[in-house]
C-alpha atoms as a PDB file:
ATOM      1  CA  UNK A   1     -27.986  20.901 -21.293  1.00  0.00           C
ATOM      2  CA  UNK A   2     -24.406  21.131 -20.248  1.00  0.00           C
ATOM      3  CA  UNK A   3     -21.863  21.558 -23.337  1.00  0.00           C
ATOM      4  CA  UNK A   4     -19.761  19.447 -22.068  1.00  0.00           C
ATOM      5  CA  UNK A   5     -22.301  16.387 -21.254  1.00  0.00           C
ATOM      6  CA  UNK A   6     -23.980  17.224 -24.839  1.00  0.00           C
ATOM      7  CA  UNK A   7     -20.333  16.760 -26.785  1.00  0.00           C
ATOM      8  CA  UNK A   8     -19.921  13.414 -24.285  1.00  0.00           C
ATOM      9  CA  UNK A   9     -22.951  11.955 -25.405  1.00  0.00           C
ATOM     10  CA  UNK A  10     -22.912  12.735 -28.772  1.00  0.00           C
ATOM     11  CA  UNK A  11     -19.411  10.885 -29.329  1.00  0.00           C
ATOM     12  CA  UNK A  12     -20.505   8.281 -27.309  1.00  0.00           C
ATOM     13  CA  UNK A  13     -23.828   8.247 -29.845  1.00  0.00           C
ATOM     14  CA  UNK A  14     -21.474   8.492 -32.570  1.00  0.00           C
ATOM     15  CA  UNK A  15     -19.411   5.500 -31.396  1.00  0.00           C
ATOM     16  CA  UNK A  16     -23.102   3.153 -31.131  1.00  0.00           C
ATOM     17  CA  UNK A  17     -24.248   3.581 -34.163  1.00  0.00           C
ATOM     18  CA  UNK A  18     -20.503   2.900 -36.119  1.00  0.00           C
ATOM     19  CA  UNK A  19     -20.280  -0.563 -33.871  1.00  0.00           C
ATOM     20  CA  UNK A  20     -23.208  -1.440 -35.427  1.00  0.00           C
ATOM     21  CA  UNK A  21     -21.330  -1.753 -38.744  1.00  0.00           C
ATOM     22  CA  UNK A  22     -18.239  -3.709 -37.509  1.00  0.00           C
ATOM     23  CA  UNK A  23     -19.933  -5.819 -34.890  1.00  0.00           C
ATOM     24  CA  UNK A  24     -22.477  -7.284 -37.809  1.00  0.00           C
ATOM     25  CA  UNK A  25     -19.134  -7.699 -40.396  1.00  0.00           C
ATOM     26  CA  UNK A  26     -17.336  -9.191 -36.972  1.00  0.00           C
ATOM     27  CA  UNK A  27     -19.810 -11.844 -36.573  1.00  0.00           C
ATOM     28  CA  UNK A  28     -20.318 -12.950 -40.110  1.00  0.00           C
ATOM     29  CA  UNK A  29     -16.854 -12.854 -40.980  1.00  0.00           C
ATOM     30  CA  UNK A  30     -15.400 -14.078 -37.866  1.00  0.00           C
ATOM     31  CA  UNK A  31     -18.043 -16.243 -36.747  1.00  0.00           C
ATOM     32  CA  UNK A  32     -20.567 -18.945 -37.530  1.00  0.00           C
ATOM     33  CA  UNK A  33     -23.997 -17.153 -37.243  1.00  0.00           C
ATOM     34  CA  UNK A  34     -26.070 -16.496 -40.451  1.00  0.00           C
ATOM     35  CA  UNK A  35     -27.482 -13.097 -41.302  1.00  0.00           C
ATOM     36  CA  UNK A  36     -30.849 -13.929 -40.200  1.00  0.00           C
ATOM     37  CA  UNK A  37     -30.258 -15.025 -36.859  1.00  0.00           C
ATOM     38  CA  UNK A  38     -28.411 -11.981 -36.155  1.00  0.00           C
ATOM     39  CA  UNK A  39     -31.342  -9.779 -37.292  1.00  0.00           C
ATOM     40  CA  UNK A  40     -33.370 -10.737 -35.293  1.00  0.00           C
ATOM     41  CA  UNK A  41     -31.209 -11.420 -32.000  1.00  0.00           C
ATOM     42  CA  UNK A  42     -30.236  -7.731 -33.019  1.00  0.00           C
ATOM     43  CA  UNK A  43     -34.048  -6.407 -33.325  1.00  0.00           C
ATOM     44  CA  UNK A  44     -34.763  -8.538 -30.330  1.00  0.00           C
ATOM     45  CA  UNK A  45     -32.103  -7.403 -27.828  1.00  0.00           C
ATOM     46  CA  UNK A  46     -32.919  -4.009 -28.854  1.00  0.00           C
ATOM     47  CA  UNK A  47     -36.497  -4.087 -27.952  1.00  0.00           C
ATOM     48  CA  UNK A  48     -35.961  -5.323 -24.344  1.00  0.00           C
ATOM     49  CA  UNK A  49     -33.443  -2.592 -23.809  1.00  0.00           C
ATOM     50  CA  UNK A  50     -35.506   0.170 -25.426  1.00  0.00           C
ATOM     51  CA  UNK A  51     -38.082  -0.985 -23.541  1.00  0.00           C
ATOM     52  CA  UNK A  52     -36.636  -1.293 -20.052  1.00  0.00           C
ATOM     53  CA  UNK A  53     -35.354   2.431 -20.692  1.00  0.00           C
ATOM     54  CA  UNK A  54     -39.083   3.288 -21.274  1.00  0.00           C
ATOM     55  CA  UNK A  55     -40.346   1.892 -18.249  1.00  0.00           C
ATOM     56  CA  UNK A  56     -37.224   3.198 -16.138  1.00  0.00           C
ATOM     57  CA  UNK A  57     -38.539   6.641 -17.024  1.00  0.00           C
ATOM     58  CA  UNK A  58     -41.735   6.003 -16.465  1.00  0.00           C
ATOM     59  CA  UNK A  59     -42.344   6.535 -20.021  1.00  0.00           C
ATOM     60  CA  UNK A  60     -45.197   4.706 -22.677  1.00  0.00           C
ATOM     61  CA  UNK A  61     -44.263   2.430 -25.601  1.00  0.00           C
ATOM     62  CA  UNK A  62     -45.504   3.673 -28.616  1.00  0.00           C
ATOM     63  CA  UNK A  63     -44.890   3.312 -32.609  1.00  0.00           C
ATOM     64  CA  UNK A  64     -46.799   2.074 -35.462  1.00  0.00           C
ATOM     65  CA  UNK A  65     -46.409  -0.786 -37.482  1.00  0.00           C
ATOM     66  CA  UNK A  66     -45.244   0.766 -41.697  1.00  0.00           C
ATOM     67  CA  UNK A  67     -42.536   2.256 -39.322  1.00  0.00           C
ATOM     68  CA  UNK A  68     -41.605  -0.997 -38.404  1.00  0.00           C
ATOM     69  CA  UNK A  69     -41.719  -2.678 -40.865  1.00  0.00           C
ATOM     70  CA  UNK A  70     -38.939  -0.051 -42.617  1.00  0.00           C
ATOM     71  CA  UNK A  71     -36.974  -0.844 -39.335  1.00  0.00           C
ATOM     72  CA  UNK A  72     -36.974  -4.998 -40.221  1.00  0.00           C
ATOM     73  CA  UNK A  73     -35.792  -4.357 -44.050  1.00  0.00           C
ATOM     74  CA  UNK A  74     -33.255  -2.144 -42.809  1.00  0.00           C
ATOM     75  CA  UNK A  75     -31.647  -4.656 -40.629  1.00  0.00           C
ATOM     76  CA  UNK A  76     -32.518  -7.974 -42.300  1.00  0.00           C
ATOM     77  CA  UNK A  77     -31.024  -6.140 -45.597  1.00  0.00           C
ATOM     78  CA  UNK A  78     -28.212  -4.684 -43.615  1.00  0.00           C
ATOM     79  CA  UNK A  79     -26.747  -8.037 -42.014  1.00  0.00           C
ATOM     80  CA  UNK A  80     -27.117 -10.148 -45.964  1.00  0.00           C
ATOM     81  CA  UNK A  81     -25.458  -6.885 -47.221  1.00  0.00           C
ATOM     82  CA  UNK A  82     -22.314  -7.123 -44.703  1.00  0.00           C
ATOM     83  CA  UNK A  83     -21.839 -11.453 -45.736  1.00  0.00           C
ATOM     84  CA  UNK A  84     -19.781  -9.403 -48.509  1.00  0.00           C
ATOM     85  CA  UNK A  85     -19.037  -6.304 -48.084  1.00  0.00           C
ATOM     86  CA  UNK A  86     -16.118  -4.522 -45.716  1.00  0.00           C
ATOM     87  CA  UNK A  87     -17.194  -2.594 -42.805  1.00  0.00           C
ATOM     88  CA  UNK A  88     -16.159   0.826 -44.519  1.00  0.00           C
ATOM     89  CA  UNK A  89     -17.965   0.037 -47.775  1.00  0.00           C
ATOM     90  CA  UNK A  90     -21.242  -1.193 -46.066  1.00  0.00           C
ATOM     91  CA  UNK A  91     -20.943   2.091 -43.593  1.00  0.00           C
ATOM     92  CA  UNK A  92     -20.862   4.632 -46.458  1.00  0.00           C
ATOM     93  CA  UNK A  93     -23.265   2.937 -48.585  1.00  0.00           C
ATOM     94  CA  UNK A  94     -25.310   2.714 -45.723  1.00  0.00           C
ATOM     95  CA  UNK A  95     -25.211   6.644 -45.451  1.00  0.00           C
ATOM     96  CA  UNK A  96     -25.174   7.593 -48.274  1.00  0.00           C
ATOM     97  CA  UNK A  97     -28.251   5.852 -49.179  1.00  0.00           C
ATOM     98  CA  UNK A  98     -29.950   7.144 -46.161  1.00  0.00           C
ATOM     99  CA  UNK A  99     -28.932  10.624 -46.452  1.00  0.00           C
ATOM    100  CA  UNK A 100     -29.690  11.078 -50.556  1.00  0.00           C
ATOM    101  CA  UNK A 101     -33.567   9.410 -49.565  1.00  0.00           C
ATOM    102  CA  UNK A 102     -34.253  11.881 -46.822  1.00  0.00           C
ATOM    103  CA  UNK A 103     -33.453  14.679 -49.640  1.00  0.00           C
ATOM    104  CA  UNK A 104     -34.914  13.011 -52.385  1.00  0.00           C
ATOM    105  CA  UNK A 105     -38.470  12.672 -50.435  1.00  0.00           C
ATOM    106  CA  UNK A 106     -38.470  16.289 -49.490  1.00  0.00           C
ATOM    107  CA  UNK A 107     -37.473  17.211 -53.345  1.00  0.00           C
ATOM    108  CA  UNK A 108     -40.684  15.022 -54.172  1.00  0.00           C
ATOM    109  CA  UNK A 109     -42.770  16.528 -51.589  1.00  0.00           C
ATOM    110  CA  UNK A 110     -42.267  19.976 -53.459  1.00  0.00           C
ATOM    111  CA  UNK A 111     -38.954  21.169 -51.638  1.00  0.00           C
ATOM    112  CA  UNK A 112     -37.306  23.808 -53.584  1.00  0.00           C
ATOM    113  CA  UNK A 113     -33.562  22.497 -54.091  1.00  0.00           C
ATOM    114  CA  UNK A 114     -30.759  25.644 -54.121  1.00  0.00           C
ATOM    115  CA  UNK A 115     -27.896  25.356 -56.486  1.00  0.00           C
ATOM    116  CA  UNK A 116     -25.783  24.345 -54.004  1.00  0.00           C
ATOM    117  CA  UNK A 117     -27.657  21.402 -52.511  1.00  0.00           C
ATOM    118  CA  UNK A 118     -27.969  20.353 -56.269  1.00  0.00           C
ATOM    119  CA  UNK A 119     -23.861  20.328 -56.562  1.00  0.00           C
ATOM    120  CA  UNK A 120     -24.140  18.477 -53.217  1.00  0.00           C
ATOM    121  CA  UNK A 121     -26.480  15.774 -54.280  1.00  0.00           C
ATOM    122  CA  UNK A 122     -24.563  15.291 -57.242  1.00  0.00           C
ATOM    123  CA  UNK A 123     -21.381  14.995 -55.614  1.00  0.00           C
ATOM    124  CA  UNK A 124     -22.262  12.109 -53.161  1.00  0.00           C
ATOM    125  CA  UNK A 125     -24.616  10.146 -56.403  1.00  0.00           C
ATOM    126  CA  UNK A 126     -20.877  10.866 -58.028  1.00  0.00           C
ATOM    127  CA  UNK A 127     -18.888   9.656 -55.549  1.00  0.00           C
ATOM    128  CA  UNK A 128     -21.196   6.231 -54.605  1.00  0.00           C
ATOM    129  CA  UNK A 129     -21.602   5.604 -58.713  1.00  0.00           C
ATOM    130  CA  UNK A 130     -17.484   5.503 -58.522  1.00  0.00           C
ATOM    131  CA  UNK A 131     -17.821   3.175 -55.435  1.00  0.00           C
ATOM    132  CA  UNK A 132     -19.599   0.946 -57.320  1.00  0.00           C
ATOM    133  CA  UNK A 133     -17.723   0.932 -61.021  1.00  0.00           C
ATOM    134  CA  UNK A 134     -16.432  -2.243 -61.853  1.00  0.00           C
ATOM    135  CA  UNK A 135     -12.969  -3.384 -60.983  1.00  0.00           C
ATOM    136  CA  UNK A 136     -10.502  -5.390 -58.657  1.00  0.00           C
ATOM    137  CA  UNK A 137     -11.879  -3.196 -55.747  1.00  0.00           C
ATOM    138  CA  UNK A 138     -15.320  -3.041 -56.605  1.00  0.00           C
ATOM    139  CA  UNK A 139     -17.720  -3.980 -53.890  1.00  0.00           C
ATOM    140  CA  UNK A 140     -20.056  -6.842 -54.826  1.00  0.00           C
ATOM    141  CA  UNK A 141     -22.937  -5.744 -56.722  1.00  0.00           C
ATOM    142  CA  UNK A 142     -25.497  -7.497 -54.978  1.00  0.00           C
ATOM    143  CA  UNK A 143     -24.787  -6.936 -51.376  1.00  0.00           C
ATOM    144  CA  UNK A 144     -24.206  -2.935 -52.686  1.00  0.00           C
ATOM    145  CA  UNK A 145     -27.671  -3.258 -53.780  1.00  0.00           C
ATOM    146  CA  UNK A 146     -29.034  -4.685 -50.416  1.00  0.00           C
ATOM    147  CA  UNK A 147     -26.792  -1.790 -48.317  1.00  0.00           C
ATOM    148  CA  UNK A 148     -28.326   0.821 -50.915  1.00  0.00           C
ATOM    149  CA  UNK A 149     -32.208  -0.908 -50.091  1.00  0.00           C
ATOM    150  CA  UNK A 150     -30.801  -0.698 -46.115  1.00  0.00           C
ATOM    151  CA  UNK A 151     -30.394   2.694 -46.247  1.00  0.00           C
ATOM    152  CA  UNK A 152     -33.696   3.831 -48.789  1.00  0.00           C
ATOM    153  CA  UNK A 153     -35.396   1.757 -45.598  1.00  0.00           C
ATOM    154  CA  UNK A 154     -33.730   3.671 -42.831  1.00  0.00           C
ATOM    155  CA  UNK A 155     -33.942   6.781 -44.705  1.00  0.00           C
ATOM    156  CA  UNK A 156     -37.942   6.194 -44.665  1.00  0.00           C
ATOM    157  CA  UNK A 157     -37.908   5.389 -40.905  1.00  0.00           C
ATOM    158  CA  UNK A 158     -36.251   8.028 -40.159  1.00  0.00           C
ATOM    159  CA  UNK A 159     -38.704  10.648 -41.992  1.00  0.00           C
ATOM    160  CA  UNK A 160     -41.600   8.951 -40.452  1.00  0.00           C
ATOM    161  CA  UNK A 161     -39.856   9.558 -36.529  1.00  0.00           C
ATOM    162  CA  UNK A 162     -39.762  13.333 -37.419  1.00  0.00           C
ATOM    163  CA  UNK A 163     -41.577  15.417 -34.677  1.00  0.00           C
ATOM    164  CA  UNK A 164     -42.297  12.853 -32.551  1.00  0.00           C
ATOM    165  CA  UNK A 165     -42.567  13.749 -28.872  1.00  0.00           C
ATOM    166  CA  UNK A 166     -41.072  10.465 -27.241  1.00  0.00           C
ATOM    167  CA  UNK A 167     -38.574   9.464 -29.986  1.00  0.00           C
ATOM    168  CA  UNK A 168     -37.312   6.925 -27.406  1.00  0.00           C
ATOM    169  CA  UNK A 169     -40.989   5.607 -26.917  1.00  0.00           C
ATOM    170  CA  UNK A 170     -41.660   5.800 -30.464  1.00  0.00           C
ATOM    171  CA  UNK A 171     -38.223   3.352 -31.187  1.00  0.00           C
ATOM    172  CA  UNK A 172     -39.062   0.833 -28.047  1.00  0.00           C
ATOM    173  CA  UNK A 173     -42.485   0.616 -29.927  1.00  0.00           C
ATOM    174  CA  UNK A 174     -41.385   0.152 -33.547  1.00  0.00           C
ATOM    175  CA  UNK A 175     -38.938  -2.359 -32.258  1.00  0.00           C
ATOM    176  CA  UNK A 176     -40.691  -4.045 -30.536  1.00  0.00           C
ATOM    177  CA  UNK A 177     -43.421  -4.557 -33.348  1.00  0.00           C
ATOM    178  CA  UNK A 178     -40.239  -5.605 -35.393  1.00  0.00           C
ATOM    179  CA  UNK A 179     -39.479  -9.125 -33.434  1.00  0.00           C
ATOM    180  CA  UNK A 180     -42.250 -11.120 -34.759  1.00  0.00           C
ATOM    181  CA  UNK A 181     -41.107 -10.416 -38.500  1.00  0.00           C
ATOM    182  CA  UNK A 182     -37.404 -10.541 -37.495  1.00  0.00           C
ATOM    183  CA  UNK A 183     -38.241 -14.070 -35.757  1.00  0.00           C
ATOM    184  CA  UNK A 184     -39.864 -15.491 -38.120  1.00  0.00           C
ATOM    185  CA  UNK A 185     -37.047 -14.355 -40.915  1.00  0.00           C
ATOM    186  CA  UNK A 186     -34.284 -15.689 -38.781  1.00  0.00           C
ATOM    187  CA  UNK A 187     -36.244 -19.094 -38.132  1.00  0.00           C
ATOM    188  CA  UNK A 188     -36.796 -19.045 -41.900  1.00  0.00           C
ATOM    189  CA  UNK A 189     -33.253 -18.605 -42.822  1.00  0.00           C
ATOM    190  CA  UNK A 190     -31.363 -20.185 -40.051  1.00  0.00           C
ATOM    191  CA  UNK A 191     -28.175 -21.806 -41.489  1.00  0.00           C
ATOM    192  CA  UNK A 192     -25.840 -22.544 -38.244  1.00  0.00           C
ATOM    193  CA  UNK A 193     -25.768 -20.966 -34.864  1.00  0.00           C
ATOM    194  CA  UNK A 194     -22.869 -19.364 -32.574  1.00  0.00           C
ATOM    195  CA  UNK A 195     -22.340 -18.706 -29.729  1.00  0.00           C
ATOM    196  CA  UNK A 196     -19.987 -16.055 -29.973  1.00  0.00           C
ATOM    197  CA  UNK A 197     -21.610 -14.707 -33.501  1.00  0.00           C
ATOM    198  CA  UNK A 198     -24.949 -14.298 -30.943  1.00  0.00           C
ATOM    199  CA  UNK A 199     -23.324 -12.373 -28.229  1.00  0.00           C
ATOM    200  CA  UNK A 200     -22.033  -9.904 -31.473  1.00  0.00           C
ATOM    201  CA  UNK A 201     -25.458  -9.715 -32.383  1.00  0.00           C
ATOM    202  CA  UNK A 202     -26.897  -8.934 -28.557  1.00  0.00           C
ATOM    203  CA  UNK A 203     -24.090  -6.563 -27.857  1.00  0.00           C
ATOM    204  CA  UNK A 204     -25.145  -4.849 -31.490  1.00  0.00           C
ATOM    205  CA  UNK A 205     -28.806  -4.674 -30.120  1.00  0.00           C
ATOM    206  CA  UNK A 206     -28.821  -3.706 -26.575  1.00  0.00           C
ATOM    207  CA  UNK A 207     -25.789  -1.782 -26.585  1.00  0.00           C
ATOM    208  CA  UNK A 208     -25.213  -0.165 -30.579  1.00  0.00           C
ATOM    209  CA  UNK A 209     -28.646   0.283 -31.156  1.00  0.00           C
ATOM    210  CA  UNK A 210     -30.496   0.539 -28.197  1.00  0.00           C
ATOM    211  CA  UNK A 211     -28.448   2.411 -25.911  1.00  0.00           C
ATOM    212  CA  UNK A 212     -26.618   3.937 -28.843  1.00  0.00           C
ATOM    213  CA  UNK A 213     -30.594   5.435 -30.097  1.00  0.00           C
ATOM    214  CA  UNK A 214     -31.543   6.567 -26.081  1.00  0.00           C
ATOM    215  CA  UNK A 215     -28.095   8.540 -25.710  1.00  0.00           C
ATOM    216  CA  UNK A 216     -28.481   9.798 -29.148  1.00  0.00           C
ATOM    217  CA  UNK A 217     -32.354  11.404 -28.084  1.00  0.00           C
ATOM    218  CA  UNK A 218     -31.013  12.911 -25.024  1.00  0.00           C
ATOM    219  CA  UNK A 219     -27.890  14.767 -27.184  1.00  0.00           C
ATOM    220  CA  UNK A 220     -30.235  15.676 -29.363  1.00  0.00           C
ATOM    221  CA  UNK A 221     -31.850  17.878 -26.651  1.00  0.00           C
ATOM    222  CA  UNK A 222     -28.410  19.828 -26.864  1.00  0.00           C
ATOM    223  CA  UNK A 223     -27.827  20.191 -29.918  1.00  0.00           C
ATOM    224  CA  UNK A 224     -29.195  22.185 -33.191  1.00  0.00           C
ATOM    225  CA  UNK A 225     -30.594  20.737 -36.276  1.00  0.00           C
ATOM    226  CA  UNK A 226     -27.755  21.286 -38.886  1.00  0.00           C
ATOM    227  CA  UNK A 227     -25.016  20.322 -35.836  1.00  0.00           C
ATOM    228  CA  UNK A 228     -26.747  16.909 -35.508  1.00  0.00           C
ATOM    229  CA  UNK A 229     -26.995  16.238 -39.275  1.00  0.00           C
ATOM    230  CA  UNK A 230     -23.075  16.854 -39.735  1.00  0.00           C
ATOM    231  CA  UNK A 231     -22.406  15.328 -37.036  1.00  0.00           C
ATOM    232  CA  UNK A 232     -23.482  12.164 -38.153  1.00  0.00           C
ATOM    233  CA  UNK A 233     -20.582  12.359 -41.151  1.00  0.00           C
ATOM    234  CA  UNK A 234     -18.557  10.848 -38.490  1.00  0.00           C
ATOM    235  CA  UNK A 235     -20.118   7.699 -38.259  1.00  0.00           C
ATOM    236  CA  UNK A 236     -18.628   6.230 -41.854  1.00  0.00           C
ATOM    237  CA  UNK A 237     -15.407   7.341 -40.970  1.00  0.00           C
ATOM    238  CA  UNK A 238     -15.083   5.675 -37.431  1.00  0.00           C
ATOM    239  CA  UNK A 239     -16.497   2.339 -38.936  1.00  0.00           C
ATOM    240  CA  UNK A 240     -13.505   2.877 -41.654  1.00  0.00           C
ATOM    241  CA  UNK A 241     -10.862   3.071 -38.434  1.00  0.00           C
ATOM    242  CA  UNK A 242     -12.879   0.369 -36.619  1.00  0.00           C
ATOM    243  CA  UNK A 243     -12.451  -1.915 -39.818  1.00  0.00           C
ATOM    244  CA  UNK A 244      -9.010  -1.302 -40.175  1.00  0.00           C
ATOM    245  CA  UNK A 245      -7.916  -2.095 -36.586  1.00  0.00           C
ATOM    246  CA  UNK A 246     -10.534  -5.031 -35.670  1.00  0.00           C
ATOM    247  CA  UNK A 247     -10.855  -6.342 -39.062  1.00  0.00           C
ATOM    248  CA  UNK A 248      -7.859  -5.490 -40.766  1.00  0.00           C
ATOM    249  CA  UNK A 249      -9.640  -4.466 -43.739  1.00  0.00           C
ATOM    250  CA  UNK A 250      -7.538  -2.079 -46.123  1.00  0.00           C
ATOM    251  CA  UNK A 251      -8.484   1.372 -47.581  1.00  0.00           C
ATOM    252  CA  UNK A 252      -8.433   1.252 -50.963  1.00  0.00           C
ATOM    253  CA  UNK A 253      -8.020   4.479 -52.956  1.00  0.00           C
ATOM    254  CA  UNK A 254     -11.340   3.778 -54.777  1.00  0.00           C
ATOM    255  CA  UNK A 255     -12.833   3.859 -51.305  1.00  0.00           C
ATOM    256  CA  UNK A 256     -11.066   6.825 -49.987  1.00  0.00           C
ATOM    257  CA  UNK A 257     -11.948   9.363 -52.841  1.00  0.00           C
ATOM    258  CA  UNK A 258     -15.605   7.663 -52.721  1.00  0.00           C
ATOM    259  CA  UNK A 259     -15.598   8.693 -49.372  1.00  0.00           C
ATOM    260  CA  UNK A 260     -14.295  12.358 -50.054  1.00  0.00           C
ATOM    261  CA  UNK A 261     -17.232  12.893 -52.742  1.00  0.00           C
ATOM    262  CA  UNK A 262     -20.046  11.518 -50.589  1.00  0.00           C
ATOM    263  CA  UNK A 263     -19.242  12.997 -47.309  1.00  0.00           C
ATOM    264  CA  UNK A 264     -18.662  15.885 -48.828  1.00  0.00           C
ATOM    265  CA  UNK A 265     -21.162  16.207 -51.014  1.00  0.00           C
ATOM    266  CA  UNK A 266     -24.200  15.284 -47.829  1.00  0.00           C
ATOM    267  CA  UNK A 267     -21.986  17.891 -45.457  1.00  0.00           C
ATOM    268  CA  UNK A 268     -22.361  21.034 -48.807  1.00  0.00           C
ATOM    269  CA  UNK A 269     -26.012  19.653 -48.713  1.00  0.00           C
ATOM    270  CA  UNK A 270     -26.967  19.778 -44.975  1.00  0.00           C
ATOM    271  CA  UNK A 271     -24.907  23.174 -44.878  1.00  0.00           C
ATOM    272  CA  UNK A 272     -27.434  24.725 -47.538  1.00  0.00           C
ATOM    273  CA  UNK A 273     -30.255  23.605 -45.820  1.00  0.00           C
ATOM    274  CA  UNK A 274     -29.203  25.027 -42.423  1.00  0.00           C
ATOM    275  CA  UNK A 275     -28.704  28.567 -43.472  1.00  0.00           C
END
């Protein structure tokens, strides 16, 4: 693939997957929606757009349904977790999360860890254990908890999409297996609908998450394994810039050396693992 078109579509990749974080705080700070109708407006949206790429291509829908079902506790967790939690916060709790489970299976599964990734791993636990400390800027414990269970649930999804040969096929499916559950917990939990909280919610699924998940697939075709990874360190930084211009959320110190330790720490660990 062209270098040029790969770099273009990973930024733009990039740029999906951080909206996802302020679009979700947008429309349940901003607007009347509750978190369960915008799971599953999100997981629905997302579907028909994975889907429609599918059949575009001439592709098949695939997926299977434990995969899914990691897919629905990620996002029903991650829109209850963002009712009180900043943009920033949520993002790097999100990834953090994600990234130390992806590690922390393969360590299970009888990975040999090097010295290095072991300073690494203890860097980010470090850095989202001073996140969380009590104190005036301390995120709320129980939406940290939720973000935390949002990313152990992506982290899992994401380990059971390795080596598939139609990742896009394999999302369309796993979505689409997702709407039922995400239905029936937004009709379950439905508190008060709008209009413009909806179109938030839409705009995160066909646009953040769908789109942002095809475009990813086909940069992924350019790119190398330990290139993709760190790339990806991006993502909690752009939702921190996103937060502060949309949302005018601040950046607290606690936040900012949090940040430091946990990026830092996931970028020494993927850097290991690549040589």
């Amino acid at each position: 693939m062209n270098r040029t078109r790969t770099i273009t579509l990973t930024a733009l990749a990039m740029l999906a997957f951080a909206a996802n974080s302020v679009l979700c705080r947008l429309a349940l700070r901003e607007t009347g929606i509750d978190p369960g109708s915008f799971t599953a407006l999100r997981i629905a949206s997302g579907a028909f757009t994975l889907g429609a790429i599918v059949w575009l291509r001439g592709g098949r829908v695939r997926g299977n349904w434990l995969a899914a079902l990691a897919l629905f506790i990620y996002a029903a967790a991650f829109s209850f977790a963002y009712t009180g939690l900043t943009a920033a916060t949520g993002a790097l709790l999100l990834f953090g999360a994600v990234q130390i489970t992806m590690v922390g299976v393969a360590i299970a599964g009888g990975e040999r860890v090097r010295r290095w990734e072991g300073v690494g791993l203890l860097l980010a636990f470090a850095g989202l254990v001073t996140l969380l400390l009590p104190g005036l800027s301390a995120p709320p414990l129980t939406r940290a908890a939720l973000m935390l269970a949002a990313g152990a649930a992506w982290g899992l999804y994401s380990l059971r999409g390795r080596g598939v040969a139609d990742p896009t096929g394999v999302t369309a499916g796993n979505f689409l297996r997702a709407v039922p559950p995400a239905l029936l917990f937004g009709a379950a939990t439905h508190g008060a609908w709008d209009t413009r909280g909806a179109a938030y919610a839409v705009a995160s699924g066909a646009f953040a998450s769908g789109l942002g998940y095809a475009v990813w697939y086909t940069a992924l075709r350019g790119l190398r394994a330990t290139p993709a990874a760190v790339v990806q360190l991006s993502v909690p930084v752009i939702v921190a810039l996103g937060g502060l211009a949309l949302l005018d959320e601040p950046l607290s110190a606690r936040l900012v050396l949090a940040s430091v330790a946990v990026l830092g720490g996931i970028g020494l660990v993927i850097a290991q693992r690549g040589t």
